[in-house]
Protein backbone atom coordinates (compact mmCIF):
# COMPACT_ATOMS: atom_id res chain seq x y z
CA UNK A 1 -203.41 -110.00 82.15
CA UNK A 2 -202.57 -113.46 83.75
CA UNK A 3 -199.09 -113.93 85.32
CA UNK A 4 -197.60 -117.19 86.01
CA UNK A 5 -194.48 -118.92 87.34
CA UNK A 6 -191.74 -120.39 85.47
CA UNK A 7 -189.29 -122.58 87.59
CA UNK A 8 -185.92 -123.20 85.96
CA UNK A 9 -183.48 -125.79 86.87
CA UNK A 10 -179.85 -124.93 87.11
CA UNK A 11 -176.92 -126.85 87.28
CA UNK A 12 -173.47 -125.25 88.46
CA UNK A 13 -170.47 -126.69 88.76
CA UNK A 14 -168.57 -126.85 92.35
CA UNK A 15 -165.40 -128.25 93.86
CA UNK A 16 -166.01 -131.30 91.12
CA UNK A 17 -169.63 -131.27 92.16
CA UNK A 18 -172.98 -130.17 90.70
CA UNK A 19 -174.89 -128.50 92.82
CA UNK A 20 -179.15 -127.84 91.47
CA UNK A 21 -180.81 -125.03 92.02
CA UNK A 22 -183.93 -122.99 91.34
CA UNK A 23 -184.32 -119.89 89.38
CA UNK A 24 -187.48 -118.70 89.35
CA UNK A 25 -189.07 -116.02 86.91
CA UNK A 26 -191.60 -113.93 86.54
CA UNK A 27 -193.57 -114.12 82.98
CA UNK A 28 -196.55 -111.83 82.11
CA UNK A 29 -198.69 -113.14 79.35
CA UNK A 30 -200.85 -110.16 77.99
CA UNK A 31 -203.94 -111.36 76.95
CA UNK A 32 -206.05 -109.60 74.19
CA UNK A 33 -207.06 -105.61 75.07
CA UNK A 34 -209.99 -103.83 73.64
CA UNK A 35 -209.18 -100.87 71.89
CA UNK A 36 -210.72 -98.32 69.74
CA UNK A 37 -209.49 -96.44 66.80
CA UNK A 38 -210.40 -94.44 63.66
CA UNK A 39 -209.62 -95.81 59.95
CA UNK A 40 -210.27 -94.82 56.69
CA UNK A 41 -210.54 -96.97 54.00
CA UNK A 42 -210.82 -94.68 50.39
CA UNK A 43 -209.46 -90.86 50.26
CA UNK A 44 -211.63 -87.81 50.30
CA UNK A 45 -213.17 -85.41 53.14
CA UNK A 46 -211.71 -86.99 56.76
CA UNK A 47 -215.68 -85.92 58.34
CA UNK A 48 -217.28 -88.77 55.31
CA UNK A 49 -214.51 -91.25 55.04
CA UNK A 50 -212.76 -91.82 58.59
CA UNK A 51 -214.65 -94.33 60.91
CA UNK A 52 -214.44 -95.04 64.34
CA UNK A 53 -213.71 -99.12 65.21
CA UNK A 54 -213.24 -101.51 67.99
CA UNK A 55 -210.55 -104.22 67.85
CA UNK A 56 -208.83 -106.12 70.36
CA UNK A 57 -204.91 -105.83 70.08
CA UNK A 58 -203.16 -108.77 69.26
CA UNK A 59 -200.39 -110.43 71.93
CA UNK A 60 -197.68 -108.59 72.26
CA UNK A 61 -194.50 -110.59 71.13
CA UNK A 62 -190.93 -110.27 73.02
CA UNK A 63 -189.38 -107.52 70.74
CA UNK A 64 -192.72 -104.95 70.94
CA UNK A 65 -194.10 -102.92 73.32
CA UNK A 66 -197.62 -101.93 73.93
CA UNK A 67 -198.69 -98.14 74.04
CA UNK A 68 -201.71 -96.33 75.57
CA UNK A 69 -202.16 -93.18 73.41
CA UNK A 70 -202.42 -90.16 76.07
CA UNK A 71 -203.14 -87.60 72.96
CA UNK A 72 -202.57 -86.92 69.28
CA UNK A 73 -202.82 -83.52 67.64
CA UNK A 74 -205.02 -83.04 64.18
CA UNK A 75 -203.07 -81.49 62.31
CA UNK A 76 -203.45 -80.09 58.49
CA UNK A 77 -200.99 -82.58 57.17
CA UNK A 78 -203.45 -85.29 58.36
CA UNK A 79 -206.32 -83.92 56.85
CA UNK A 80 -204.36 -83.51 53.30
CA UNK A 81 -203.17 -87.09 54.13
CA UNK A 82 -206.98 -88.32 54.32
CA UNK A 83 -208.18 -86.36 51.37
CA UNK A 84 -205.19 -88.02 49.24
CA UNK A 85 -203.64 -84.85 48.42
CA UNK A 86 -200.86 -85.27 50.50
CA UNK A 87 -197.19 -86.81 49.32
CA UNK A 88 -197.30 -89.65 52.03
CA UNK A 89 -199.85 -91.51 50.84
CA UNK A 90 -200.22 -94.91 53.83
CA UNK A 91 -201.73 -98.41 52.18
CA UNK A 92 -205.28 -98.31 53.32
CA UNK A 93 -207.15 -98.90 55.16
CA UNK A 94 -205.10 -97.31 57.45
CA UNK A 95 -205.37 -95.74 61.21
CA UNK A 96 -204.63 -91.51 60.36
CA UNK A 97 -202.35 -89.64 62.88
CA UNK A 98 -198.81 -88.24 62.57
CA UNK A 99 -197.95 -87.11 66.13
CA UNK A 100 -199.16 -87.61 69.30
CA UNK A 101 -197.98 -89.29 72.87
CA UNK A 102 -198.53 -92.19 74.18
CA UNK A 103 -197.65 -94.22 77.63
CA UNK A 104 -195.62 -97.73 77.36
CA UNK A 105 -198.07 -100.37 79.63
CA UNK A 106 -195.99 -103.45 79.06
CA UNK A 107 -192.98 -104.64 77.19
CA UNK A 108 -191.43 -107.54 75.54
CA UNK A 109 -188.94 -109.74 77.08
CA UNK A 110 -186.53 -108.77 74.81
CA UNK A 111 -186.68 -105.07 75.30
CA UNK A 112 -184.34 -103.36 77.10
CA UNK A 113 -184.89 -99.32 76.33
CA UNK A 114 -188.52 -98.70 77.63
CA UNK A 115 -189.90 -100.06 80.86
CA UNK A 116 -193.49 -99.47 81.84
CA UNK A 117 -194.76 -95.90 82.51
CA UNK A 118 -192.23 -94.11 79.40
CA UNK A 119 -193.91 -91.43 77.82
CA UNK A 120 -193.07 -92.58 73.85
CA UNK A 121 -194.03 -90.66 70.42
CA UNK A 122 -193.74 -92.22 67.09
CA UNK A 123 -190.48 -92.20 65.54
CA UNK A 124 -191.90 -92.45 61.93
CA UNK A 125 -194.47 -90.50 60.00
CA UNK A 126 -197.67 -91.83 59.53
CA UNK A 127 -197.55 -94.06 62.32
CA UNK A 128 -201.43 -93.96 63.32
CA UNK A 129 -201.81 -92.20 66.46
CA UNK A 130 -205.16 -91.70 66.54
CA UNK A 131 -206.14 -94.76 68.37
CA UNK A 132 -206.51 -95.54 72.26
CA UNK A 133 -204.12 -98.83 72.16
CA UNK A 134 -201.22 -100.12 69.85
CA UNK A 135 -198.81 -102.92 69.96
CA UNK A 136 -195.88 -102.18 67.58
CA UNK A 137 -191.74 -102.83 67.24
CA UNK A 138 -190.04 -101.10 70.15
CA UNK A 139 -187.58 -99.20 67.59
CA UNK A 140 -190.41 -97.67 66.12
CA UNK A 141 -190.92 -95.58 69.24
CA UNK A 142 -188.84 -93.13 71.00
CA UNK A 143 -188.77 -91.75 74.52
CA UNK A 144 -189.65 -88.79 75.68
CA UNK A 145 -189.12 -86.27 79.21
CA UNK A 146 -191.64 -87.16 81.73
CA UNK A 147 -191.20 -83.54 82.33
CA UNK A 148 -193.38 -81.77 80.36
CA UNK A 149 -196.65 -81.89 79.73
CA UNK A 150 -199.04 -83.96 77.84
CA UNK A 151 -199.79 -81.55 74.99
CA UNK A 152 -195.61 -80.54 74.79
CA UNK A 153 -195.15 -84.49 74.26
CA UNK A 154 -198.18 -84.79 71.80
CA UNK A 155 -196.80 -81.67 69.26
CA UNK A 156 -192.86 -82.01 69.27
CA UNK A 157 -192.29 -83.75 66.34
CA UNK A 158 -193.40 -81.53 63.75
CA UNK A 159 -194.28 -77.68 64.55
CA UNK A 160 -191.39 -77.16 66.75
CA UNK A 161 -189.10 -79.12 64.78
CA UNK A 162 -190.34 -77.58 61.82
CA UNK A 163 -189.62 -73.61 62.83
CA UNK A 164 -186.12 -74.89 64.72
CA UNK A 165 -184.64 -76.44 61.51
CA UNK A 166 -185.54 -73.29 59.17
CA UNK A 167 -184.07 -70.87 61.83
CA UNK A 168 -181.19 -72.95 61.82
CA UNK A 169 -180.12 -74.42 58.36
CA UNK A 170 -180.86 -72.00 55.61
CA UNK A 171 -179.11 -68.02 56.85
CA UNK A 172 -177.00 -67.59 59.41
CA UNK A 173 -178.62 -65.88 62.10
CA UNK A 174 -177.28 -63.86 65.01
CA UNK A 175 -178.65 -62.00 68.22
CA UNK A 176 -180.53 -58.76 66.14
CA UNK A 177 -180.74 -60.16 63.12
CA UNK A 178 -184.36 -60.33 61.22
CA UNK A 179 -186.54 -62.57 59.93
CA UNK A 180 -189.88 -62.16 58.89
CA UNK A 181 -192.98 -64.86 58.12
CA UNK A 182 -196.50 -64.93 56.91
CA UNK A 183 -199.09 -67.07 58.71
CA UNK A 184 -197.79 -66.12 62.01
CA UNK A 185 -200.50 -67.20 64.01
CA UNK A 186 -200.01 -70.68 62.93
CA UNK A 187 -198.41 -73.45 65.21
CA UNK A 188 -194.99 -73.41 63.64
CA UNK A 189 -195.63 -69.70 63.71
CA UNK A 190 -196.15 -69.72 66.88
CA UNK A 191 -193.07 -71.33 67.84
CA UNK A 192 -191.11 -68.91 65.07
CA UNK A 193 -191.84 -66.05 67.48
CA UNK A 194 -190.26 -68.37 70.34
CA UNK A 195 -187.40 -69.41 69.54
CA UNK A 196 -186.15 -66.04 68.25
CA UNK A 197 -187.26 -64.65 71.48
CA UNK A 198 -185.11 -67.26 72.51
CA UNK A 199 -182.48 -66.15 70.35
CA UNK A 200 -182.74 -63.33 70.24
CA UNK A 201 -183.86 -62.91 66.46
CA UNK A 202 -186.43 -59.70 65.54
CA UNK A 203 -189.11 -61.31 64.20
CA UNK A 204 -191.90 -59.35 62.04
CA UNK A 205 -194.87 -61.48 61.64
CA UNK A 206 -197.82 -61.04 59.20
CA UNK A 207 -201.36 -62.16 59.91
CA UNK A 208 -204.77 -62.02 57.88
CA UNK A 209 -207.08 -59.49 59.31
CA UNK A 210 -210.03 -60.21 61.44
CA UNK A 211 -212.32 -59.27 63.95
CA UNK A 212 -209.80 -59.33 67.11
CA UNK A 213 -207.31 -58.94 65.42
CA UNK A 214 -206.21 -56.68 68.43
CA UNK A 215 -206.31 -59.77 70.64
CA UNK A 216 -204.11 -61.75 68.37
CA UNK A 217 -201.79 -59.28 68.39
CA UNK A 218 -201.21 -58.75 71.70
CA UNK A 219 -201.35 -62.70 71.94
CA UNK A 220 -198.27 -63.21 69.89
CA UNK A 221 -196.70 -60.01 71.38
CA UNK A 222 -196.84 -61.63 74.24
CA UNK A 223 -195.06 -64.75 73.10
CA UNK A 224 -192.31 -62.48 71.51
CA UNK A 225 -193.22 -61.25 68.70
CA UNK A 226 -191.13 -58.08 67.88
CA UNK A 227 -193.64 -56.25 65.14
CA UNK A 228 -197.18 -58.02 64.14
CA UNK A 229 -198.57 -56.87 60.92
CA UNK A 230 -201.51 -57.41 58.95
CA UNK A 231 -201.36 -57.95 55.24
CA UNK A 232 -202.75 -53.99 54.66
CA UNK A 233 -200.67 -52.54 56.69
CA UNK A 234 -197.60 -55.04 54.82
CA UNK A 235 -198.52 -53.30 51.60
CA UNK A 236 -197.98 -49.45 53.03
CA UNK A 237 -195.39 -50.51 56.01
CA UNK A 238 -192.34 -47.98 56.41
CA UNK A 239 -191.06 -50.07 59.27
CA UNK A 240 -187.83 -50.97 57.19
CA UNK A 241 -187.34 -47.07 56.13
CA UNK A 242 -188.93 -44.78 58.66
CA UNK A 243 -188.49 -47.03 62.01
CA UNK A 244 -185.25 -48.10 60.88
CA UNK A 245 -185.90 -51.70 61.26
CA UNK A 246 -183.23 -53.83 59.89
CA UNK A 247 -184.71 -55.81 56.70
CA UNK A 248 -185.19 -59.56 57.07
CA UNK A 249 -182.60 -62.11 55.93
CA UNK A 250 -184.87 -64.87 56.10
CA UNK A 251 -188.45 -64.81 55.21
CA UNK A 252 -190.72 -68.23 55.68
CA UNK A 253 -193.68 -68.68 53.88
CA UNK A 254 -196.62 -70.96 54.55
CA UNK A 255 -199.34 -69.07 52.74
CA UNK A 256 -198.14 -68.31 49.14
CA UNK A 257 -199.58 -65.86 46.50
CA UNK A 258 -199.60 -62.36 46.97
CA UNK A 259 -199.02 -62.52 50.24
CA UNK A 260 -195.88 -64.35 49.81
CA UNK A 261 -194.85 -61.82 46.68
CA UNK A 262 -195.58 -58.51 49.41
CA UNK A 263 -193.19 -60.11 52.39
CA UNK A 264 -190.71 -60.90 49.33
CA UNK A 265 -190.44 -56.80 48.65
CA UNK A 266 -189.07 -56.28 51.72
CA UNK A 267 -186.22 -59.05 52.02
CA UNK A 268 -182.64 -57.83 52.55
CA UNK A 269 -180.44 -58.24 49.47
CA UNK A 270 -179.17 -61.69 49.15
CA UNK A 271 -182.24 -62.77 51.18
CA UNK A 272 -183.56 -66.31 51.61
CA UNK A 273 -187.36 -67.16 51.35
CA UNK A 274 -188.20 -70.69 52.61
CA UNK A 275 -191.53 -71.47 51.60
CA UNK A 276 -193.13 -75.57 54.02
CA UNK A 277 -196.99 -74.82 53.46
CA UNK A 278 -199.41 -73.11 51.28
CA UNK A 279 -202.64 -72.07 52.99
CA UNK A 280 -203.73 -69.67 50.09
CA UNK A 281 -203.56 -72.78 47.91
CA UNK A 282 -201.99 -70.28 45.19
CA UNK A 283 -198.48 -70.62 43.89
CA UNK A 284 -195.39 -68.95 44.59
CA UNK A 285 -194.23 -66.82 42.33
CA UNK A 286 -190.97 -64.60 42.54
CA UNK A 287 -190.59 -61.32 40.21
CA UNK A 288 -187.75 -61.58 37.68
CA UNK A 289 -186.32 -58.74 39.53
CA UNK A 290 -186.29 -59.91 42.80
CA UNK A 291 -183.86 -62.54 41.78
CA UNK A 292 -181.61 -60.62 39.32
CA UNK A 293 -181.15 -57.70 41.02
CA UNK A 294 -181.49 -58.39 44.80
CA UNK A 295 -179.83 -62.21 44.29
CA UNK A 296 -183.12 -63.61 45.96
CA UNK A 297 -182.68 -67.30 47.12
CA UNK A 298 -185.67 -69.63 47.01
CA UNK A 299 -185.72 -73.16 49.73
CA UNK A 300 -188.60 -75.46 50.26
CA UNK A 301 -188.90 -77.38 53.20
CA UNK A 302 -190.67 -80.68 54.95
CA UNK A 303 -189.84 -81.78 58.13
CA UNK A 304 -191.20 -85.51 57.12
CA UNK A 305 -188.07 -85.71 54.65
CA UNK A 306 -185.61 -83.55 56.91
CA UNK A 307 -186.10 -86.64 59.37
CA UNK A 308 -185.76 -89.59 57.20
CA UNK A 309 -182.62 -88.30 56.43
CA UNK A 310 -181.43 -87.65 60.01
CA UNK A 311 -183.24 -90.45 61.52
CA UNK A 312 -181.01 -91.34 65.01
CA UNK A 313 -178.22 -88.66 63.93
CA UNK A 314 -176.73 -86.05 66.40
CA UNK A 315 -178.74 -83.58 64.76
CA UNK A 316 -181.72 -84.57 65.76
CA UNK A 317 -181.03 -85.81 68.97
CA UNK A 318 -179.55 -82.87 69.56
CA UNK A 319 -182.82 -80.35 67.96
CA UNK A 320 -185.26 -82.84 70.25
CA UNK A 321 -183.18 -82.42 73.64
CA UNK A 322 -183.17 -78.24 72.88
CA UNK A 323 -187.07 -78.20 72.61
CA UNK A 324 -187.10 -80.27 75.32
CA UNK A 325 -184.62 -78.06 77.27
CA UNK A 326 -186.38 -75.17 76.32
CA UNK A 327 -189.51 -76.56 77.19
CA UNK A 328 -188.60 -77.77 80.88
CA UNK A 329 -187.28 -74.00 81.70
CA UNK A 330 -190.78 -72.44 80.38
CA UNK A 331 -188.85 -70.95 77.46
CA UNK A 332 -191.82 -72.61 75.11
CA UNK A 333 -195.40 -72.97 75.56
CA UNK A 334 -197.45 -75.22 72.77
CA UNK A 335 -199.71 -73.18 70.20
CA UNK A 336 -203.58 -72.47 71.00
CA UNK A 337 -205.46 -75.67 71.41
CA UNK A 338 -208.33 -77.31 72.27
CA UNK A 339 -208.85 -81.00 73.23
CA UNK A 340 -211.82 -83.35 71.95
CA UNK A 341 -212.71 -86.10 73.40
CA UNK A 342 -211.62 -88.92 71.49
CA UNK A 343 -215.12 -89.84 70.56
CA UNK A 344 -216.11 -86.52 69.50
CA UNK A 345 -213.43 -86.92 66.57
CA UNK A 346 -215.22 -85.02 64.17
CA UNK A 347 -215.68 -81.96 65.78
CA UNK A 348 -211.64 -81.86 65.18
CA UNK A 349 -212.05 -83.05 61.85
CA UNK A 350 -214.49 -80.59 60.22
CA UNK A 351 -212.64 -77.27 61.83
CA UNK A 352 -209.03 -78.67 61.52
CA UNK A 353 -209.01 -76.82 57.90
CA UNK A 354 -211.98 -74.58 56.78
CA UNK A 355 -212.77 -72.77 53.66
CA UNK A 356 -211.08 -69.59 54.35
CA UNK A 357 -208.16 -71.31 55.59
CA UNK A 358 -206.30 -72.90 58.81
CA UNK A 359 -208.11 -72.93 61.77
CA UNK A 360 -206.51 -70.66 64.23
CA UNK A 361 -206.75 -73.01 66.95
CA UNK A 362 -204.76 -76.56 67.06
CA UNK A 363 -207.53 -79.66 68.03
CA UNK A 364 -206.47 -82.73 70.18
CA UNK A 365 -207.71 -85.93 70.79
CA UNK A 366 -207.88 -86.53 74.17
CA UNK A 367 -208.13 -90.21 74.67
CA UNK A 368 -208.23 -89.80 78.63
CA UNK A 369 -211.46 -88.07 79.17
């Protein structure tokens, strides 16, 4: 980075007079930075197709910023993104990466809403996060709290948001109300249990069985949960008859098929089931029944569209700040992770999403190991 001196003359006007005098400015000229990042060029399994590369950023120009990227989450959307299989489908080849956090090093001359050292995510799906450097258009960027931590910053735009917006738009919800969801263990899960700890919202969560499946429980206990069940014990539960647990109003699905069909029995009459993922890969299907006679209402939801239509509105300024809020006063803690190196990608790539399902732990790139 080379700085240099600009002297300006200026000319003011005085009692009749002109008077001359010196301004003189400060001018950074950023010179070319090396930079890493992974690209794919075709669609099909993200450990074959995505490469890493070295490039060296172009100059920044007045109205951009440049970003270091801090970290960036792997998420399942990215994978499905990769493999083609996904709805948002980038023009290739293209740098993968949906979230993640980065740190503003220098701006241009005609920015005036970041200076250097802003924590900044990606305003826009499909940005490209997973790369170390980026120069891009300062609107495409938004600022975050320097006062939470790395891995908050890198995962608020989509899990949080995600279980925040279906607690929020679809039923009505007060303190004691229930809601129930499969795939509890997931991220949005995760932060599910949270928020209606938060809120105080029952939550009854339902989670394939496995070998410590004790541990889990006592895991998401711990965040909140108010009942954990397995999918047995779903089929045979009497905790809506014999424990006198209020039935759900709101049910969210992410797995589909019969598990979706089991937590559907047990929705209160005029229910709502909002279904935003489908790790079974089997479709949802509602009995006849369930929506004559019990008046069953059925939602799907993606937080990618949810945003495009409420880029820079109230609402989500307003849904952001809360997290963050909530985040600042411990109230939140980010799902079960585990950071990679950046330049052992593919360890995050081949256990991101494995035959039997989800992974039960969230990978991120760490770019500053």
């Amino acid at each position: 980075m080379a700085v240099y001196i600009k002297a300006v003359l200026e000319l003011t006007l005085r009692n009749g007079r002109f008077s001359a005098t010196f301004a003189r400015t400060t001018c950074i000229r950023k010179e070319s930075t090396k930079a890493s990042k992974l690209v794919y060029s075709e669609y099909g399994e993200a450990s074959k197709v995505v490469r890493q590369e070295s490039e060296s950023l172009r100059i920044q120009k007045d109205h951009e910023i440049t970003v270091r990227m801090l970290a960036a989450p792997v998420n399942p959307s990215d994978i499905n993104t990769i493999q083609g299989v996904y709805p948002i489908k980038p023009k290739l080849p293209s740098v993968p990466g949906n979230e993640g956090v980065g740190e503003v090093i220098s701006v241009g001359n005609n920015v005036k809403n970041f200076t250097p050292g802003d924590r900044v995510i990606p305003r826009y799906n499909a940005w490209g996060t997973w790369r170390t450097h980026a120069v891009c258009e300062a609107t495409e960027m938004m600022k975050v709290s320097q006062n939470i931590g790395i891995i908050e910053a890198a995962t608020l735009s989509v899990n949080p948001c995600t279980a925040y917006r279906m607690l929020q738009d679809f039923v009505q919800l007060s303190s004691g109300d229930t809601i129930m969801q499969n795939g509890a263990n997931s991220a949005a899960g995760q932060y599910v249990i949270q928020l209606c700890r938060v809120w105080g919202i029952n939550s009854v969560n339902v989670v394939r069985n496995r070998d410590n499946i004790e541990e889990l429980k006592c895991y998401l206990a711990d965040l909140g949960a108010t009942h954990v069940l397995i999918e047995e014990e779903l089929r045979t539960t009497e905790l809506f008859k014999a424990q006198g647990v209020q039935k759900p109003k709101l049910l969210l699905n992410c797995v589909g098929g019969k598990n979706a069909q089991d937590c559907l029995r047990h929705l209160f009459k005029g229910g709502v089931m909002v279904t935003y993922g489908g790790m079974s890969r089997q479709p949802v299907t509602i009995p006849t029944s369930a929506f004559i006679f019990k008046d069953i209402n059925a939602h799907g939801f993606w937080i990618t569209q949810w945003n495009k239509d409420h880029d820079r509105s109230p609402e989500q300024e307003e849904m952001l700040q809360d997290i963050t809020c909530m985040y600042e006063a411990d109230l939140l803690k980010p799902p079960i992770h585990k950071l990679v190196p950046f330049n052992n990608y593919q360890e995050a790539l081949e256990n991101t999403i494995n035959p039997k399902g989800f992974s039960g732990v969230k990978y991120i790139l760490d770019f500053q190991c």
